[in-house]
Protein backbone atom coordinates (compact mmCIF):
# COMPACT_ATOMS: atom_id res chain seq x y z
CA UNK A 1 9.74 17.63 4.73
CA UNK A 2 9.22 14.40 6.41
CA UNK A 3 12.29 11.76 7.12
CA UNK A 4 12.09 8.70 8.08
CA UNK A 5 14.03 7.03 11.64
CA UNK A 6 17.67 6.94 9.94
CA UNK A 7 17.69 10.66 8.78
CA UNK A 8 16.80 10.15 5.18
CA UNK A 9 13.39 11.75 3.19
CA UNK A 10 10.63 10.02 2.59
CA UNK A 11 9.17 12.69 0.42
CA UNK A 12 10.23 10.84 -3.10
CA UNK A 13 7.72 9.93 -6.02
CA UNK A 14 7.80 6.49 -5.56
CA UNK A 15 6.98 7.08 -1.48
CA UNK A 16 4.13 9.02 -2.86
CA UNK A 17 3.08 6.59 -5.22
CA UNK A 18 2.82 3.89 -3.13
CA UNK A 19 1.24 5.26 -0.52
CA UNK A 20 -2.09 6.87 -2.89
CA UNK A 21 -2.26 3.52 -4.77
CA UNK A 22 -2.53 1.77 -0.95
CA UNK A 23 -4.97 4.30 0.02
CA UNK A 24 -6.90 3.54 -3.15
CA UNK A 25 -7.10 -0.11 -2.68
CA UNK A 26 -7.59 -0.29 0.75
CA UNK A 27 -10.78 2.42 0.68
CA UNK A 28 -12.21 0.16 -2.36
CA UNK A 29 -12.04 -2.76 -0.14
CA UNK A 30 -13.72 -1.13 2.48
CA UNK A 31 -16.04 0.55 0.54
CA UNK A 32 -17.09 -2.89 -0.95
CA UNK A 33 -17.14 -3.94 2.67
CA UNK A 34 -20.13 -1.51 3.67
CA UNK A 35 -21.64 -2.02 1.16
CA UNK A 36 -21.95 -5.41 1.18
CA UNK A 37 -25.44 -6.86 2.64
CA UNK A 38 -24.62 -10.43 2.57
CA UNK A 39 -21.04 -11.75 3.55
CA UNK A 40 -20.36 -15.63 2.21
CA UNK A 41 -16.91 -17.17 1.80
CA UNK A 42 -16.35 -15.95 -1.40
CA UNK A 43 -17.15 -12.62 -0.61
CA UNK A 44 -14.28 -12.75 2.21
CA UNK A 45 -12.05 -15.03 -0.20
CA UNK A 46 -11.98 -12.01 -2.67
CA UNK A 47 -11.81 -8.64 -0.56
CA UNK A 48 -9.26 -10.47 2.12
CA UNK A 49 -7.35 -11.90 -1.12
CA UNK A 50 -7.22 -8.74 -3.04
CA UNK A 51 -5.43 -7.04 -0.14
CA UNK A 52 -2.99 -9.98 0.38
CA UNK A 53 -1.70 -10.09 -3.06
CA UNK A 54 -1.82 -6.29 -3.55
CA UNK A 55 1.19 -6.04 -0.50
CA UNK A 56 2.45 -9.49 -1.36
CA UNK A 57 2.96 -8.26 -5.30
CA UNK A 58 3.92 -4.59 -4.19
CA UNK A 59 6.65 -6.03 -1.76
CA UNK A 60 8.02 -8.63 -4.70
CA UNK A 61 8.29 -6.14 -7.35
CA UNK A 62 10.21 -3.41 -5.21
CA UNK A 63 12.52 -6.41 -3.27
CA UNK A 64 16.02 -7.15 -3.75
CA UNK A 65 15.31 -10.16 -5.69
CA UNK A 66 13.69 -8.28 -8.52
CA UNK A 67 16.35 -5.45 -8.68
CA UNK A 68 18.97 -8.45 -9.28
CA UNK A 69 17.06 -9.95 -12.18
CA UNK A 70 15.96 -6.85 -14.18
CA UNK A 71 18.13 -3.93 -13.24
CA UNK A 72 16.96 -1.32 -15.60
CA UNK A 73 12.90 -1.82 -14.87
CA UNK A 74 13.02 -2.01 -10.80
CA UNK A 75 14.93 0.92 -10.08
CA UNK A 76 13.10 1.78 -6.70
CA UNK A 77 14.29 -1.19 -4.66
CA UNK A 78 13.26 -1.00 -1.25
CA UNK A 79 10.76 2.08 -1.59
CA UNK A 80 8.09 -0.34 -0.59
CA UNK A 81 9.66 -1.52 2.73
CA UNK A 82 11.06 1.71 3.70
CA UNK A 83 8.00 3.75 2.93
CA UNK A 84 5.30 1.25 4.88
CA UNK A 85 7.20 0.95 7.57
CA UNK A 86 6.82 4.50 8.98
CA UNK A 87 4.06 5.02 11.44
CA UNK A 88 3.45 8.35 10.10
CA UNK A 89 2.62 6.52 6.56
CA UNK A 90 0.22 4.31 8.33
CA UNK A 91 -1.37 7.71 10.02
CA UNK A 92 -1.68 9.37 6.63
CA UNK A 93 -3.31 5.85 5.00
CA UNK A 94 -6.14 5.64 7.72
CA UNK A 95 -6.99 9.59 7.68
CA UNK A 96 -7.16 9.35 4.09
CA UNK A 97 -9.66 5.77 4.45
CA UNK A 98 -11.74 7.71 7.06
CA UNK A 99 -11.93 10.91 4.94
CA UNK A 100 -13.10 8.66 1.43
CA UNK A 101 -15.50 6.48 3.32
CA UNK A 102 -16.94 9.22 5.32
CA UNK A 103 -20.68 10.46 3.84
């Protein structure tokens, strides 16, 4: 079982969750990276853009804010922060890129 700095698990669902969809988008960016053959601003607008609004939309839907204005459908506040914010997270996210994007 893996906690986090203040003694509580991170092994939850949600934790989870989060961390395979982030894996997922972040080897599909890469992915589209390599195998792109000619880079424009477009290109960069759209790969660089998806990843912004993927953490800016994941940190928005699991904030405070959010929890405040529809209790019953954001249940997991603060699984976003928490989880990302553990180096051993990040570890786990950039084996898993290497692994996928490997031949």
């Amino acid at each position: 079982d893996s906690v986090r700095d203040d003694g509580r698990t991170v092994s939850d669902y949600q934790s989870f969750a989060l961390m395979a969809q982030t894996c997922l988008l972040v080897v599909v960016s890469v992915q589209i990276g390599l195998d792109t053959a000619y880079w424009s601003a477009v290109n960069q607008f759209f790969i660089w853009g998806s990843l912004a609004a993927y953490f800016a939309i994941t940190f928005t839907m699991y904030s405070d804010g959010m929890y405040l204005i529809f209790k019953k459908s954001f249940p997991f506040i603060g699984s976003a922060r928490n989880t990302l914010s553990q180096p051993r997270t990040w570890l786990a996210i950039f084996l898993t890129i290497i692994l996928c994007v490997l031949p």
